[in-house]
C-alpha atoms as a PDB file:
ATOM      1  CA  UNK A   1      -7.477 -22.031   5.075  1.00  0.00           C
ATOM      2  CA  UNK A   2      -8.798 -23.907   1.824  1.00  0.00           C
ATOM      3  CA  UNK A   3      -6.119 -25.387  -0.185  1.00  0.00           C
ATOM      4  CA  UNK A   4      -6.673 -24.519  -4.182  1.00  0.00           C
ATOM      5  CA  UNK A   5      -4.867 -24.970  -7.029  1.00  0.00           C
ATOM      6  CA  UNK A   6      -3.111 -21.926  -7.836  1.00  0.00           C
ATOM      7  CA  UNK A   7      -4.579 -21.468 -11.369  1.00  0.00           C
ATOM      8  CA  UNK A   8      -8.361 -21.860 -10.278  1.00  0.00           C
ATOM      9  CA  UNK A   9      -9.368 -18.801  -8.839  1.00  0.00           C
ATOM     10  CA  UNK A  10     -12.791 -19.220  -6.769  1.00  0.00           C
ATOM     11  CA  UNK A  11     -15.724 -16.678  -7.647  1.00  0.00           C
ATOM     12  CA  UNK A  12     -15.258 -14.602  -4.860  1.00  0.00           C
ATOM     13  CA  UNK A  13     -12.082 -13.446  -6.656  1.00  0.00           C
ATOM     14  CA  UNK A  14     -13.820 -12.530 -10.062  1.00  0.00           C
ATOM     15  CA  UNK A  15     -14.790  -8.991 -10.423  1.00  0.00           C
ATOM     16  CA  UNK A  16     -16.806  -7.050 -12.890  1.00  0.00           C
ATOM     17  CA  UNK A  17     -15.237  -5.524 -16.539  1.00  0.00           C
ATOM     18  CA  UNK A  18     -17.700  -2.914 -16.378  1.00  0.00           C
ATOM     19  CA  UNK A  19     -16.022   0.972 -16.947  1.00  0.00           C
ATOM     20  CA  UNK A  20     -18.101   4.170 -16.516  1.00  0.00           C
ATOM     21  CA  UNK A  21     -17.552   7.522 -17.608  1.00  0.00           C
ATOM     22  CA  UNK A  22     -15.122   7.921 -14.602  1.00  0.00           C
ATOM     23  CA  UNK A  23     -12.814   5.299 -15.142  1.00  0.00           C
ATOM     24  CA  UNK A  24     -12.451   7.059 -18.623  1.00  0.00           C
ATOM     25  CA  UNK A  25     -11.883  10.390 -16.998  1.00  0.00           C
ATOM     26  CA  UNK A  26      -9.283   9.127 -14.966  1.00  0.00           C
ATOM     27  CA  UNK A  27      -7.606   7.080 -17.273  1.00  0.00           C
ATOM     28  CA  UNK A  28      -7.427  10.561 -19.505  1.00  0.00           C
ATOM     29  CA  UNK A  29      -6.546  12.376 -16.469  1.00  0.00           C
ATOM     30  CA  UNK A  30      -3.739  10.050 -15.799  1.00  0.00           C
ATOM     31  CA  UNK A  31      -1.939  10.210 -19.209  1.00  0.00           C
ATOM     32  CA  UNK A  32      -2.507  13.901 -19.699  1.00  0.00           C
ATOM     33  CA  UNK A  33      -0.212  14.134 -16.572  1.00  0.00           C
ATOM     34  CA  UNK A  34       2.355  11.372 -17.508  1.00  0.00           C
ATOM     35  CA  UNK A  35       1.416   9.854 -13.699  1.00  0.00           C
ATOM     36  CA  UNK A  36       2.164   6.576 -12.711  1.00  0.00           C
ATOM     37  CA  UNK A  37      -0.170   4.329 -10.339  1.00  0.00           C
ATOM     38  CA  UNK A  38      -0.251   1.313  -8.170  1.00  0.00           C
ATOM     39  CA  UNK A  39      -3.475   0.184  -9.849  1.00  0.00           C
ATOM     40  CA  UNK A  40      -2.073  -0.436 -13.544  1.00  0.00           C
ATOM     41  CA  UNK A  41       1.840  -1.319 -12.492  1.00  0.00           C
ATOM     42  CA  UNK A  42       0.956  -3.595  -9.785  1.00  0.00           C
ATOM     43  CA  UNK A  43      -2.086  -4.997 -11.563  1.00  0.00           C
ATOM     44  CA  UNK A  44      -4.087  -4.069  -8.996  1.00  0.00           C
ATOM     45  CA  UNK A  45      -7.582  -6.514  -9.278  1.00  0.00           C
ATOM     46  CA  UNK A  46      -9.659  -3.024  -8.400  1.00  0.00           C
ATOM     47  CA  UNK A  47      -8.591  -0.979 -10.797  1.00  0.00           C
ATOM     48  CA  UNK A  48     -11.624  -0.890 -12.494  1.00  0.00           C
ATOM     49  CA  UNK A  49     -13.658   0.190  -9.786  1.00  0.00           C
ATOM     50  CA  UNK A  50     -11.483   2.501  -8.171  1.00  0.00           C
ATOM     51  CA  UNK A  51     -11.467   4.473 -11.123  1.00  0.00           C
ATOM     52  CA  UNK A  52     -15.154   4.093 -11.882  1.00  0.00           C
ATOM     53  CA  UNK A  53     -14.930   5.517  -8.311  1.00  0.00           C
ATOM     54  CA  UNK A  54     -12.878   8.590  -9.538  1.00  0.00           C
ATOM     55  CA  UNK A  55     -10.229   7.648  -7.396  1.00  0.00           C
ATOM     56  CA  UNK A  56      -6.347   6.343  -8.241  1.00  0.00           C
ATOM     57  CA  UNK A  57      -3.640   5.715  -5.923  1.00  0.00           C
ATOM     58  CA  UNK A  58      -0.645   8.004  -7.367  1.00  0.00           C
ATOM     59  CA  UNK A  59       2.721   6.052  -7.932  1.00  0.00           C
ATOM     60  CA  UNK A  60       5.818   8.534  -7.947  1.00  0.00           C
ATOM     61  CA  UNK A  61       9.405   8.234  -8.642  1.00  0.00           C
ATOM     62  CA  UNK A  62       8.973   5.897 -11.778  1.00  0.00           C
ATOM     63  CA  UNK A  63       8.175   2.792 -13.325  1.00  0.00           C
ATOM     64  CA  UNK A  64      10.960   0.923 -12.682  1.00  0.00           C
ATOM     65  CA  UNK A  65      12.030  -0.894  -8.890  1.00  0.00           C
ATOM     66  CA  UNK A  66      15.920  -1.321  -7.670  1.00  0.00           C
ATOM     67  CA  UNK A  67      14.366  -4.293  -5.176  1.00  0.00           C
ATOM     68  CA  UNK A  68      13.334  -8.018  -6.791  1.00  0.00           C
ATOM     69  CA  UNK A  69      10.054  -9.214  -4.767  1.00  0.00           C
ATOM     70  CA  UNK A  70       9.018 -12.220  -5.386  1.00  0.00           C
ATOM     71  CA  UNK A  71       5.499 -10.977  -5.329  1.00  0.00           C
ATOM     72  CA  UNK A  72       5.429  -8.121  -6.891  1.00  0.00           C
ATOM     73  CA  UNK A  73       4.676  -6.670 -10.915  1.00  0.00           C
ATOM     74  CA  UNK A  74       6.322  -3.363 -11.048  1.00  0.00           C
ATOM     75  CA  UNK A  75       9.253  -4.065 -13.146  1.00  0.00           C
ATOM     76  CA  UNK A  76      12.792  -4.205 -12.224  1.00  0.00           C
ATOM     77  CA  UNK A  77      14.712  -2.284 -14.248  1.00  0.00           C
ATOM     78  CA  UNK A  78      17.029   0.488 -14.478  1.00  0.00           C
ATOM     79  CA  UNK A  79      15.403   3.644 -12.856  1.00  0.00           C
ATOM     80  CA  UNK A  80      15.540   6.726 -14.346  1.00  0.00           C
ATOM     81  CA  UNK A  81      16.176  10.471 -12.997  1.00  0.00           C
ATOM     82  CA  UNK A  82      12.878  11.567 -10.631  1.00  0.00           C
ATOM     83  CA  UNK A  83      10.604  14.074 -12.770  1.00  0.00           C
ATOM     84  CA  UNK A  84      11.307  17.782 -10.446  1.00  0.00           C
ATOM     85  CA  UNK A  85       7.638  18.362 -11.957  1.00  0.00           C
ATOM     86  CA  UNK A  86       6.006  15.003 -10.969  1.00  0.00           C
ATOM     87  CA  UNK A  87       4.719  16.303  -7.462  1.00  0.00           C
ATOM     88  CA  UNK A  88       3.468  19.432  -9.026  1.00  0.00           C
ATOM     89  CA  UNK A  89       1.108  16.608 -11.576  1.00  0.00           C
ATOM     90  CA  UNK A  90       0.203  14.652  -8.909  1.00  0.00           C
ATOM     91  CA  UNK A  91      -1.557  17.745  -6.610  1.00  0.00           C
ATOM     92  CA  UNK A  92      -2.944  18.872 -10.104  1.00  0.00           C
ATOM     93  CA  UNK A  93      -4.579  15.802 -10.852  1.00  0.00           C
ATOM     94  CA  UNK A  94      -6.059  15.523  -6.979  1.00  0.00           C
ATOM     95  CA  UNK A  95      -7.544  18.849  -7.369  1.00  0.00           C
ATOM     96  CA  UNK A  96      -9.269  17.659 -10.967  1.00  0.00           C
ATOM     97  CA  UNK A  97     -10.303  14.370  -9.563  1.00  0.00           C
ATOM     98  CA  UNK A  98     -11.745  16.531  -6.415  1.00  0.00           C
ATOM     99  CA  UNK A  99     -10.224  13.848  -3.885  1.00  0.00           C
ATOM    100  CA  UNK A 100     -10.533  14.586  -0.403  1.00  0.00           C
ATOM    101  CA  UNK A 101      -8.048  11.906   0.277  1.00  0.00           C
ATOM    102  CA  UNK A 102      -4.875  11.251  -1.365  1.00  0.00           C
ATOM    103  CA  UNK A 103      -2.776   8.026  -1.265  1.00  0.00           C
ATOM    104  CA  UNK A 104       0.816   8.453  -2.747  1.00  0.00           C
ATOM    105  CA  UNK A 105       3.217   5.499  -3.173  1.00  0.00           C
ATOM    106  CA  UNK A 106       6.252   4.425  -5.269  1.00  0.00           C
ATOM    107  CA  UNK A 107       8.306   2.390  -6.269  1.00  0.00           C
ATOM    108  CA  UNK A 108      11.887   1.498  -4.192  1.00  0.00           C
ATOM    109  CA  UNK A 109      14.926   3.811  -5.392  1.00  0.00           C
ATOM    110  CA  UNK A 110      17.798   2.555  -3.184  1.00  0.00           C
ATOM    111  CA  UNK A 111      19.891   4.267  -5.953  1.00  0.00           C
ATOM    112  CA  UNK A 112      18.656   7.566  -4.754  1.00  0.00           C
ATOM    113  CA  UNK A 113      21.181   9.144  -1.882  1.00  0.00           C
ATOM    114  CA  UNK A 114      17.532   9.592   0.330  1.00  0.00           C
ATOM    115  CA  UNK A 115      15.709   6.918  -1.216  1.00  0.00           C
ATOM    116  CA  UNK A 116      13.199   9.521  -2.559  1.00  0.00           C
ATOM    117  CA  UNK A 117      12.372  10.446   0.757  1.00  0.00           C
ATOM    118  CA  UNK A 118      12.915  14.341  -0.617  1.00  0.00           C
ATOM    119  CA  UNK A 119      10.270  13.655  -3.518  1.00  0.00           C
ATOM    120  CA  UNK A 120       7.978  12.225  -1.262  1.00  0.00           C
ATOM    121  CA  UNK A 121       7.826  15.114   1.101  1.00  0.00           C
ATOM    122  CA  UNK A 122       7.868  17.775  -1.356  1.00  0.00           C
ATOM    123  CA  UNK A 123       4.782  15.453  -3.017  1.00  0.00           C
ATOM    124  CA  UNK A 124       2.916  15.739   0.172  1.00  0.00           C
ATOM    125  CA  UNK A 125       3.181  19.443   0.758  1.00  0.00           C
ATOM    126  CA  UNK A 126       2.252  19.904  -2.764  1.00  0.00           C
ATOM    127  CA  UNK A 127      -1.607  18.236  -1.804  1.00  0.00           C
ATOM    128  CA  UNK A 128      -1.869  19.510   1.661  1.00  0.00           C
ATOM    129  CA  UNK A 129      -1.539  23.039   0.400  1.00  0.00           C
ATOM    130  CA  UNK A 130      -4.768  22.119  -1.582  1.00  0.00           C
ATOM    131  CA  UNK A 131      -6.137  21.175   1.386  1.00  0.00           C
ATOM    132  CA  UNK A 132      -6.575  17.397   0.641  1.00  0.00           C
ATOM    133  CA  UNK A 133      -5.395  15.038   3.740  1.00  0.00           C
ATOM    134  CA  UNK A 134      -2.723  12.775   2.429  1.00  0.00           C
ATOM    135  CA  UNK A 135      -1.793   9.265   3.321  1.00  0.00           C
ATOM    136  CA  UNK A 136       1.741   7.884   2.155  1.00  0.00           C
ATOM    137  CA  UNK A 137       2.955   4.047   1.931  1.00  0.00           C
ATOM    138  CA  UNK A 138       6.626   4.152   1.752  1.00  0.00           C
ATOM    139  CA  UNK A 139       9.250   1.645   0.884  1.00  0.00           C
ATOM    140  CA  UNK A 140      11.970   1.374   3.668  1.00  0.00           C
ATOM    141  CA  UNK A 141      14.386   3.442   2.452  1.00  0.00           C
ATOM    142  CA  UNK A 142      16.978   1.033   3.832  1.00  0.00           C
ATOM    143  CA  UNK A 143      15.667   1.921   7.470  1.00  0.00           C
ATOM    144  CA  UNK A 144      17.266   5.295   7.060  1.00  0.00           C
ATOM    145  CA  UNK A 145      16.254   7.869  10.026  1.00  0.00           C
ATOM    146  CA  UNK A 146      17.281  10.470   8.063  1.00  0.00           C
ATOM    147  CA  UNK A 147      14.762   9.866   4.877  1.00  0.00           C
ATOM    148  CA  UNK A 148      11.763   8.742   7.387  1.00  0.00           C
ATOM    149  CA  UNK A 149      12.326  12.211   9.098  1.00  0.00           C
ATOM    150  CA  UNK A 150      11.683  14.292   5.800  1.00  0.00           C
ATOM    151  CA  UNK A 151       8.823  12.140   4.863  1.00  0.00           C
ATOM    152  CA  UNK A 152       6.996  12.912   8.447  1.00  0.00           C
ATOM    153  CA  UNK A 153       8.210  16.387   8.428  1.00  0.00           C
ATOM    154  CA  UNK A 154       5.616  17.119   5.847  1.00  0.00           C
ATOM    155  CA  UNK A 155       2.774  15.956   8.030  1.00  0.00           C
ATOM    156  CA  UNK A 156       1.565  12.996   5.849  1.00  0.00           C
ATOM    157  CA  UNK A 157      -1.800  12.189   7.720  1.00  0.00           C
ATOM    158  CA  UNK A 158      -1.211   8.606   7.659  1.00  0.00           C
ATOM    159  CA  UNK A 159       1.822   6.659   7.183  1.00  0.00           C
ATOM    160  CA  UNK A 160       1.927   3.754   5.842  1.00  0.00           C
ATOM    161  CA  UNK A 161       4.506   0.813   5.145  1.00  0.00           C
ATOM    162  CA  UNK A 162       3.929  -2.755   4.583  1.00  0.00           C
ATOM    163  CA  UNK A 163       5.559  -5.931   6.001  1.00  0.00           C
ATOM    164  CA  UNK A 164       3.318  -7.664   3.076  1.00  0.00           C
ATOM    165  CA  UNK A 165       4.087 -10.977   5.166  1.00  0.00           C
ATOM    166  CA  UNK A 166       4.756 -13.156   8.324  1.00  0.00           C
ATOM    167  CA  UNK A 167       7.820 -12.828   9.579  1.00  0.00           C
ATOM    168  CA  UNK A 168       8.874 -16.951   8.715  1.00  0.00           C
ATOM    169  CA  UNK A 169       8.256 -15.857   5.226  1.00  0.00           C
ATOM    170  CA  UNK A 170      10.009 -12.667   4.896  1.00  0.00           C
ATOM    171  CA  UNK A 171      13.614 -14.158   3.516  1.00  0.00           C
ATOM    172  CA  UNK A 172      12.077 -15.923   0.116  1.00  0.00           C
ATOM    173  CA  UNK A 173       9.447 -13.148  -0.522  1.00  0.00           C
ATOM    174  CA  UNK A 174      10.893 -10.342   0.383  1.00  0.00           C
ATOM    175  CA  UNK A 175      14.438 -10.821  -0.060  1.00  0.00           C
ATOM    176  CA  UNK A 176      16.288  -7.161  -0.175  1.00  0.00           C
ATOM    177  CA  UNK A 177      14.354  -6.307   2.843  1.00  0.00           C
ATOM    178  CA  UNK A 178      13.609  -7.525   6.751  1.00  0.00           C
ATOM    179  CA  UNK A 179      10.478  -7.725   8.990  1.00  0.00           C
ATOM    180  CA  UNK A 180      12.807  -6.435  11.475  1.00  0.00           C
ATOM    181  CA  UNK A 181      13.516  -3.254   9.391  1.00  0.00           C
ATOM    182  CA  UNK A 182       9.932  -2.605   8.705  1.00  0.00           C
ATOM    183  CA  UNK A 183       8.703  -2.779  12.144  1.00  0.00           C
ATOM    184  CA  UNK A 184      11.442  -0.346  12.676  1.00  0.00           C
ATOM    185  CA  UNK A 185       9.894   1.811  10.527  1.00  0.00           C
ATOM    186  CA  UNK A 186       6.806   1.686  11.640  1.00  0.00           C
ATOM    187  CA  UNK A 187       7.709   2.215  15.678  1.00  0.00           C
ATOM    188  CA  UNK A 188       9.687   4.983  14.445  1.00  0.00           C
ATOM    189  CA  UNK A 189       6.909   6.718  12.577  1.00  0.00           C
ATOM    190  CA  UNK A 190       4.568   6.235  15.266  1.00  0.00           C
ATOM    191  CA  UNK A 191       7.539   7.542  17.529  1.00  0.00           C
ATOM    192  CA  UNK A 192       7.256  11.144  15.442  1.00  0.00           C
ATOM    193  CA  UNK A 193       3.662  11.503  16.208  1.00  0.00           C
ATOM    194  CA  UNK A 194       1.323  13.620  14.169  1.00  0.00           C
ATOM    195  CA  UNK A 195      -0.146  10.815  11.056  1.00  0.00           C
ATOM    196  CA  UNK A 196      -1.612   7.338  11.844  1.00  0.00           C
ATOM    197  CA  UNK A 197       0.230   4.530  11.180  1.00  0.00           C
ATOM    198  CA  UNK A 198      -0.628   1.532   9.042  1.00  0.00           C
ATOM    199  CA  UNK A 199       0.534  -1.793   7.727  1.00  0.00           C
ATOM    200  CA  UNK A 200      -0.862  -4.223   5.564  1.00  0.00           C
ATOM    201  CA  UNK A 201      -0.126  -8.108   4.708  1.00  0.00           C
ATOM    202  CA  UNK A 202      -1.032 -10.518   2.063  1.00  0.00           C
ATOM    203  CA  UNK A 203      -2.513 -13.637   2.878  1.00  0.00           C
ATOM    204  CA  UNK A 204      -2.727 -17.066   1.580  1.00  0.00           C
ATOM    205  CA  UNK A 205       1.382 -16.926   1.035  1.00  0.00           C
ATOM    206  CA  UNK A 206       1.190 -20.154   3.145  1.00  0.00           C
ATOM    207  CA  UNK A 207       1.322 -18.710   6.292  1.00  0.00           C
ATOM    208  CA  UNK A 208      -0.573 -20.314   9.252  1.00  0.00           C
ATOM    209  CA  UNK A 209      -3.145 -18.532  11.551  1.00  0.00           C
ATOM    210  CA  UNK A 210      -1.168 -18.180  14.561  1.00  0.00           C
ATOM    211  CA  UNK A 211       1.548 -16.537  12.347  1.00  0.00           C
ATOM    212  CA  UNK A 212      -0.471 -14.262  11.285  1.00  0.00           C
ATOM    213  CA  UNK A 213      -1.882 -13.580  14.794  1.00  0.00           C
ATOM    214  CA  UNK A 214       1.490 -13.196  15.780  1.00  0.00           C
ATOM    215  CA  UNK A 215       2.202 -10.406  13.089  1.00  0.00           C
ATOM    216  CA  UNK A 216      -0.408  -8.475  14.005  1.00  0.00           C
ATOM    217  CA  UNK A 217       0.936  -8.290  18.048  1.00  0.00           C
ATOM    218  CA  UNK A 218       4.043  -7.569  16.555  1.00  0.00           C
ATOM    219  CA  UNK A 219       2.491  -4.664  14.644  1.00  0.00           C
ATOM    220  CA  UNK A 220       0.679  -3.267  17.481  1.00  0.00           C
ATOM    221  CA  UNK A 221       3.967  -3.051  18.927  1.00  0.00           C
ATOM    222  CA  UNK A 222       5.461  -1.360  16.372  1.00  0.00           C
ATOM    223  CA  UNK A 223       2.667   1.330  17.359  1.00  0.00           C
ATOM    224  CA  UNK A 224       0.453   0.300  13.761  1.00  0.00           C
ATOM    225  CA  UNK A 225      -3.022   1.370  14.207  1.00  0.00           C
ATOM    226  CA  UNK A 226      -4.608   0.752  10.825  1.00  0.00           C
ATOM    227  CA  UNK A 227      -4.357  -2.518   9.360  1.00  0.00           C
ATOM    228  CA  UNK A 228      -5.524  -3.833   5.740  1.00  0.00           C
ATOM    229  CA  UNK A 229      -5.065  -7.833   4.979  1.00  0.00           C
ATOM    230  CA  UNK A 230      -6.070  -9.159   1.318  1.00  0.00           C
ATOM    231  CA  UNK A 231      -5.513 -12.177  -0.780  1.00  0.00           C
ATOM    232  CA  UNK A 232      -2.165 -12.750  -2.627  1.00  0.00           C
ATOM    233  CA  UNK A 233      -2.367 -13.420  -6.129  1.00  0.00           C
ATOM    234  CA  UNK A 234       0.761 -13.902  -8.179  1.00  0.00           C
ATOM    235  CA  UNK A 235       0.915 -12.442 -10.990  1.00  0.00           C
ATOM    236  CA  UNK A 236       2.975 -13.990 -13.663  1.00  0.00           C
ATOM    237  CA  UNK A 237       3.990 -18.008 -13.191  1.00  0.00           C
ATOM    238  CA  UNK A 238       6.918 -16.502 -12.255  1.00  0.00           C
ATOM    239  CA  UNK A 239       6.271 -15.095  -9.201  1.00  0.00           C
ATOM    240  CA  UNK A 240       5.695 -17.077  -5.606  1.00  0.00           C
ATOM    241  CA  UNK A 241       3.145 -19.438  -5.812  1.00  0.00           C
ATOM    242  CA  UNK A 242      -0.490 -18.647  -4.129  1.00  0.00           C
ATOM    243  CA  UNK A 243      -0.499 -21.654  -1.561  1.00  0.00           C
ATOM    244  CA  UNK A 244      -4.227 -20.961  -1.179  1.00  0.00           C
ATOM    245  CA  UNK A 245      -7.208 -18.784  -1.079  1.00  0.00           C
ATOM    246  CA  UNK A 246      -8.916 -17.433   1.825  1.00  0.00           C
ATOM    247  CA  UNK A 247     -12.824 -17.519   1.964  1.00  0.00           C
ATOM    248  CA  UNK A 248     -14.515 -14.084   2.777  1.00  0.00           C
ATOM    249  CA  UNK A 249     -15.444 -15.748   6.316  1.00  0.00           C
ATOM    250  CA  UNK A 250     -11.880 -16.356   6.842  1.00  0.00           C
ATOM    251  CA  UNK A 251     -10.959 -12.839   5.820  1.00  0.00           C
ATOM    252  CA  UNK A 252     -14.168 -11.658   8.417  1.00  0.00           C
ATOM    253  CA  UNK A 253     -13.063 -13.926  11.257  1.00  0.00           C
ATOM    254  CA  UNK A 254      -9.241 -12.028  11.173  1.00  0.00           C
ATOM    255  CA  UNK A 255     -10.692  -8.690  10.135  1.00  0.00           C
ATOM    256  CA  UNK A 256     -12.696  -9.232  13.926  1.00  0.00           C
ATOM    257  CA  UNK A 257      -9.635 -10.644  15.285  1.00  0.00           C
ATOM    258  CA  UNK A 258      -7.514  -7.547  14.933  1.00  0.00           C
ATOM    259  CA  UNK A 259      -9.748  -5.183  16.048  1.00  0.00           C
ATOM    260  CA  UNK A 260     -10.284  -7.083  19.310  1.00  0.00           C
ATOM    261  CA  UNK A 261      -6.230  -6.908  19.524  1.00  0.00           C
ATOM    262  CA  UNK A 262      -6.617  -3.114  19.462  1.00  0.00           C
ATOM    263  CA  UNK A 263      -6.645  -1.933  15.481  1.00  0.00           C
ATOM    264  CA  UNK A 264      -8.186   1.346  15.211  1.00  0.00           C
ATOM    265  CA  UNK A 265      -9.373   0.725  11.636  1.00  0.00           C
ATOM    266  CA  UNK A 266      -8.904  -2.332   9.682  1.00  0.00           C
ATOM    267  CA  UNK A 267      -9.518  -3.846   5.579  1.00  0.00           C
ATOM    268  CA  UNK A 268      -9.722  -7.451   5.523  1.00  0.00           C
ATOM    269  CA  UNK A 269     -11.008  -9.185   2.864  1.00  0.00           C
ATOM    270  CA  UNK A 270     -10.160 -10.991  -0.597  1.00  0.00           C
ATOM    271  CA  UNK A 271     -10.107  -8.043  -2.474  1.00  0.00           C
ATOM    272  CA  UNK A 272      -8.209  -5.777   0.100  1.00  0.00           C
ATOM    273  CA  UNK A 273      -5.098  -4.002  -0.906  1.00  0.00           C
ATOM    274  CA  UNK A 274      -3.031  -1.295   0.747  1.00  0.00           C
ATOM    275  CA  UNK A 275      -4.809   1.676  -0.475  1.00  0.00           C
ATOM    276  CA  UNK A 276      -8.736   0.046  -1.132  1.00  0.00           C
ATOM    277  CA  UNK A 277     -10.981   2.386   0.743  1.00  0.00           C
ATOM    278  CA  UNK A 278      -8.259   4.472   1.967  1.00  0.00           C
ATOM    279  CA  UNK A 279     -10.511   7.645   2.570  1.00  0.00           C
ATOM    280  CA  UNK A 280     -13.415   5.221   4.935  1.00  0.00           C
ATOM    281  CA  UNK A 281     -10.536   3.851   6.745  1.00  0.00           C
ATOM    282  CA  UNK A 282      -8.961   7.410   7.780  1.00  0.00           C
ATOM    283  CA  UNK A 283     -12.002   8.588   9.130  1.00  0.00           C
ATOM    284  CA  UNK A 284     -12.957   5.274  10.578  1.00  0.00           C
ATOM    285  CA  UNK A 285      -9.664   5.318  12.308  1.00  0.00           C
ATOM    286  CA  UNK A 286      -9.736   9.119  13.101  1.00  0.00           C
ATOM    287  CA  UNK A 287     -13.615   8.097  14.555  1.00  0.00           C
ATOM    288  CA  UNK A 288     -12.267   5.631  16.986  1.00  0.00           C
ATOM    289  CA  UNK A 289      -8.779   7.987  18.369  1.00  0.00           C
ATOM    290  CA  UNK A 290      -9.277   8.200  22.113  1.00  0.00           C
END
């Protein structure tokens, strides 16, 4: 993996300013419905051509985050009530946006009695009644069978929850949650049946190859079958360090690796985040079910 210093980002990391008539309609869109996303809170780095796309990935149950990543922008403050109208603006703005696929995440609410398990599901129904297949990424809701049961209930098409990194790495990144935990999660999602389960991790955290060959057994274990792997940037000084940056043949090389190890759909590549080509990857994955 090449070793950079973490304030020079290489050119394969740059992308393009340009906005369309899209990423205007969305961005409208978006504030006419008071909706939160991933792309602007978590400074997503394809923002601008997701929504050029006409596509968003929808961000419920606040602003604000009860957990303290070390990797992550949302902020981390003091959440406020869930909006009872929020999943009623999200399956609005999928039906002006004419998505076919919807990706729904949020923030973590550990001060919630469910975790916002409840909003989630009601969220999901909301777009499936529309028609529209739905894919959630959830937080863990403090590996709570209860809350994971309401959220599958609804018949998310895929479910999704990150262990965002190897397991060594877990403690100092992600310290309010385990890699134990999230496995959990995932085995018992893919225990339910009925949506296809997925995972992602960053890379270039300072993790070594056969770690991250290891995570991915461990995933397949877990009963994972769609995997997405992208390149950690940090972003405030604040935040963990980038140890280094991944060339696009790196990113390839894994990408191939994972599949071989039995991934029925898989992202990798500098630019990759949880949701990037969301829509390509359920059908890819739906393509290649036995």
């Amino acid at each position: 993996m090449q070793q950079c210093p973490p304030k020079r980002l290489p050119a394969w990391m740059r992308t393009s300013r340009r906005t369309d008539r899209s990423f205007v309609r969305v961005q409208r869109l978006l504030e006419a419905e008071s909706l939160c996303t991933v792309c602007q809170d978590a400074k997503c780095p394809n923002r601008l051509q997701c929504w050029n796309e006409g596509t968003a990935t929808f961000m419920i149950l606040g602003h604000a985050c009860t957990r303290n990543c070390r990797f992550c922008a949302v902020q981390k403050t003091v959440p406020r009530e869930p909006d009872p109208n929020e999943p009623a603006s999200v399956a609005r703005a999928v039906k002006a946006m004419n998505l076919r696929h919807a990706v729904i995440t949020s923030v973590t609410r550990d001060d919630l009695p469910d975790g916002g398990a409840g909003h989630f599901a009601g969220t999901v129904r909301m777009i499936r009644a529309a028609g529209v297949t739905v894919e959630v990424l959830v937080p863990d809701f403090n590996g709570c069978a209860a809350a994971l049961e309401t959220v599958l209930d609804a018949r998310p098409d895929v479910f999704g929850h990150n262990i965002e990194t190897v397991r060594r790495l877990q403690a100092v990144v992600r310290p309010m949650a385990s890699y134990e935990r999230s496995l959990a999660v995932l085995r018992a999602a893919a225990a339910h049946g009925g949506a296809l389960v997925k995972s992602g991790l960053m890379l270039g955290m300072g993790e070594t190859r056969a770690e991250i060959l290891q995570a991915m057994d461990d995933l397949l274990e877990a009963g994972c079958e769609l995997l997405t792997m992208g390149q950690y940037l940090a972003p405030t000084p604040d935040h963990y360090p980038a140890a280094s940056y991944l060339a696009p043949e790196e990113f390839d090389e894994l990408g191939d690796a994972a599949r071989a190890k039995g991934f029925r759909a898989v992202a990798s590549g500098p630019l990759v985040r949880s949701s990037y080509r969301a829509a390509q990857m359920f059908v890819q994955a739906q393509g290649a079910k036995p």
